[in-house]
N, C-alpha and C. Protein backbone atom coordinates (compact mmCIF):
# COMPACT_ATOMS: atom_id res chain seq x y z
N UNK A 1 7.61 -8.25 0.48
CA UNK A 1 7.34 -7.13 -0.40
C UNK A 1 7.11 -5.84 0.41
N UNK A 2 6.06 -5.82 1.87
CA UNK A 2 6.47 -4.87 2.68
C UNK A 2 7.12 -4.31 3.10
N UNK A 3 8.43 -5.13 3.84
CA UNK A 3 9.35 -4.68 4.09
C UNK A 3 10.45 -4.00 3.00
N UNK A 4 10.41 -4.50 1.79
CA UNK A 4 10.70 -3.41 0.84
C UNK A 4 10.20 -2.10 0.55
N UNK A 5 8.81 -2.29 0.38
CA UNK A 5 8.06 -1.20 0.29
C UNK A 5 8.56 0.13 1.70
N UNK A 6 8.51 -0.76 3.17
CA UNK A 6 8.86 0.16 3.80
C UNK A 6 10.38 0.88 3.56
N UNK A 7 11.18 0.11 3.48
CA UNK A 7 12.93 0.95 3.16
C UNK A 7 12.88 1.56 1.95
N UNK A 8 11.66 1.49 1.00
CA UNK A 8 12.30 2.53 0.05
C UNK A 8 10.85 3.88 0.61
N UNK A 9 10.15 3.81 1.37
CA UNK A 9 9.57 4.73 1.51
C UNK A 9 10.90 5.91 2.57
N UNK A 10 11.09 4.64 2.97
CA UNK A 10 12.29 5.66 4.48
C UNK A 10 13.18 5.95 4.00
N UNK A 11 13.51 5.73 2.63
CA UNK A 11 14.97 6.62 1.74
C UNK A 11 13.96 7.63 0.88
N UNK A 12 12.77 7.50 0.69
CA UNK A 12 12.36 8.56 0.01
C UNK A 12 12.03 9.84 1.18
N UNK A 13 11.42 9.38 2.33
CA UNK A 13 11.64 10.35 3.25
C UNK A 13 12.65 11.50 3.68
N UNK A 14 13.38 10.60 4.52
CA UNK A 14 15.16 10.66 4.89
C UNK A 14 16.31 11.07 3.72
N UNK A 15 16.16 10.88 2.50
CA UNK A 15 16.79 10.55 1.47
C UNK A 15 16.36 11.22 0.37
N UNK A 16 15.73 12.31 -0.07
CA UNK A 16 14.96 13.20 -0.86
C UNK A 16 15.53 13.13 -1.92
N UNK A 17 16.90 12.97 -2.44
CA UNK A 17 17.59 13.18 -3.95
C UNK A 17 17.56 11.79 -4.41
N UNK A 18 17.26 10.74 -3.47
CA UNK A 18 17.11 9.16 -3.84
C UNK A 18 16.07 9.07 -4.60
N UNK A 19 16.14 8.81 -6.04
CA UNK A 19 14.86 8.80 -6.73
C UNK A 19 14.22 7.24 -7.01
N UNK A 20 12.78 7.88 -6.78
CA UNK A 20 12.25 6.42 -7.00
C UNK A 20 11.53 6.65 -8.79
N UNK A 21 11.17 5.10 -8.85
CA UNK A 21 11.10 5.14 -10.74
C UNK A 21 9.56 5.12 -10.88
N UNK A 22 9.00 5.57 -11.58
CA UNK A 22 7.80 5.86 -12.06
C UNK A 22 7.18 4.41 -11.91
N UNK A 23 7.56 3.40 -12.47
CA UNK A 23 7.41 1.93 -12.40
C UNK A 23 7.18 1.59 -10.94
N UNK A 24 8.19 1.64 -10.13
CA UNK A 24 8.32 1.55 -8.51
C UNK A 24 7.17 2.04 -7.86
N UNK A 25 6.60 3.08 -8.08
CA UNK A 25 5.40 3.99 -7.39
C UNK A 25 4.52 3.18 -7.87
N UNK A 26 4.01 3.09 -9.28
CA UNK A 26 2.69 2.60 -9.56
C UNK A 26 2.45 0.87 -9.35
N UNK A 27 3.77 0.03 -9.26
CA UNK A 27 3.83 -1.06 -8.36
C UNK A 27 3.55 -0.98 -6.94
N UNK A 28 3.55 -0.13 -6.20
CA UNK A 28 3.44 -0.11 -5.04
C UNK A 28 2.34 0.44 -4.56
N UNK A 29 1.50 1.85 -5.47
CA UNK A 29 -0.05 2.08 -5.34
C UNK A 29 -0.56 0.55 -6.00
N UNK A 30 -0.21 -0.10 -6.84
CA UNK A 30 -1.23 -1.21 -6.84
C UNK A 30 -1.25 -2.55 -5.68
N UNK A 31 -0.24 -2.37 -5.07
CA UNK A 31 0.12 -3.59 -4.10
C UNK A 31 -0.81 -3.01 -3.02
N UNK A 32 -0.35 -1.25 -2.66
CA UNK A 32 -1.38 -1.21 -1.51
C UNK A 32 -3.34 -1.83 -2.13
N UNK A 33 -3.56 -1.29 -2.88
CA UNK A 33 -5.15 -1.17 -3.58
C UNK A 33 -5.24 -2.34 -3.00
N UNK A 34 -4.47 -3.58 -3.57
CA UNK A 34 -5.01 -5.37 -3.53
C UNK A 34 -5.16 -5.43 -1.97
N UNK A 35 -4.18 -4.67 -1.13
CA UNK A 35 -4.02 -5.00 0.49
C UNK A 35 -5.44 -4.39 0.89
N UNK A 36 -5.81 -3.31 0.50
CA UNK A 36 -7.00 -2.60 0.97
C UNK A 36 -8.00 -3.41 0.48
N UNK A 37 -8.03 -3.76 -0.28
CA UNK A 37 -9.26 -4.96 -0.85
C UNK A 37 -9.45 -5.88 -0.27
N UNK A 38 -7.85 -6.79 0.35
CA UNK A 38 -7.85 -7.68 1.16
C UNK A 38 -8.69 -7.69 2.41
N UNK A 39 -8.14 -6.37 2.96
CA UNK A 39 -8.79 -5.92 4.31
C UNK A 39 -9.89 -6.21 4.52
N UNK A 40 -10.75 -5.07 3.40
CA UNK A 40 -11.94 -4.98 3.47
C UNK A 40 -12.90 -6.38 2.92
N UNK A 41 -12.31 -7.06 2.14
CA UNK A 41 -12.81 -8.88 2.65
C UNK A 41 -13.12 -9.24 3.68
N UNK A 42 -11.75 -9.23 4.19
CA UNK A 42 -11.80 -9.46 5.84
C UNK A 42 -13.28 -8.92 6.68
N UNK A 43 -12.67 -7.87 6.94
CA UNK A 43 -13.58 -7.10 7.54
C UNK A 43 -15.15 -7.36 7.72
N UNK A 44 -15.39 -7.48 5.90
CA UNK A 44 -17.05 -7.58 5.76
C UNK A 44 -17.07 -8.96 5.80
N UNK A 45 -16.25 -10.01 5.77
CA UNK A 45 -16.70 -11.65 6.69
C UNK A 45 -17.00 -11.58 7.81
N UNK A 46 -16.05 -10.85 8.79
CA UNK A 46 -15.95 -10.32 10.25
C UNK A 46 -17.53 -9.73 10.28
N UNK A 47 -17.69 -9.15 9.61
CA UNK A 47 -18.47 -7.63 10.15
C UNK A 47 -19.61 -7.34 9.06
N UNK A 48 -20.76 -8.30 8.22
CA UNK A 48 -21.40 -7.37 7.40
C UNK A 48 -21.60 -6.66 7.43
N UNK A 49 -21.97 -5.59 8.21
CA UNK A 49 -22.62 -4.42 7.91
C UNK A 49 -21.86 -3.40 8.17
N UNK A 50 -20.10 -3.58 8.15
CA UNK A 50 -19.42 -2.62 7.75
C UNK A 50 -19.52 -2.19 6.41
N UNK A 51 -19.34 -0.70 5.88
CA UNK A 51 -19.35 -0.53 4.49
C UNK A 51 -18.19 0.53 4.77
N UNK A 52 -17.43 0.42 3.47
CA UNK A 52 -15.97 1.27 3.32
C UNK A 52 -16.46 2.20 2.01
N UNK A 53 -16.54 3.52 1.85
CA UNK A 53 -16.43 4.06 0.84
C UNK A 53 -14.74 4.41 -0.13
N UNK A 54 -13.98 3.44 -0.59
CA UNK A 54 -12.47 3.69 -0.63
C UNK A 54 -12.94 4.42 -2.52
């Protein structure tokens, strides 16, 4: 799913008239959110007394 995520970010870059779909974006802000959540699991098993203000 990353590696998707990355080639359509590098045609939206590189590729400016390549349109991405309203659907596409808000699939992909929610994929990052779950990854950042993931992280910060991680992290605070690793590490209690890290705190993330996201």
């Amino acid at each position: 799913m990353y590696d998707y995520m990355r080639k359509q970010r590098h045609k939206f870059i590189y590729e400016p008239f390549t349109p991405c779909s309203k659907k596409e974006a808000q699939d992909a802000i929610k994929s990052a959110e779950l990854f950042v959540e993931e992280i910060s699991k991680f992290i605070k098993k690793k590490n209690p007394q890290v705190k993330f203000n996201f």
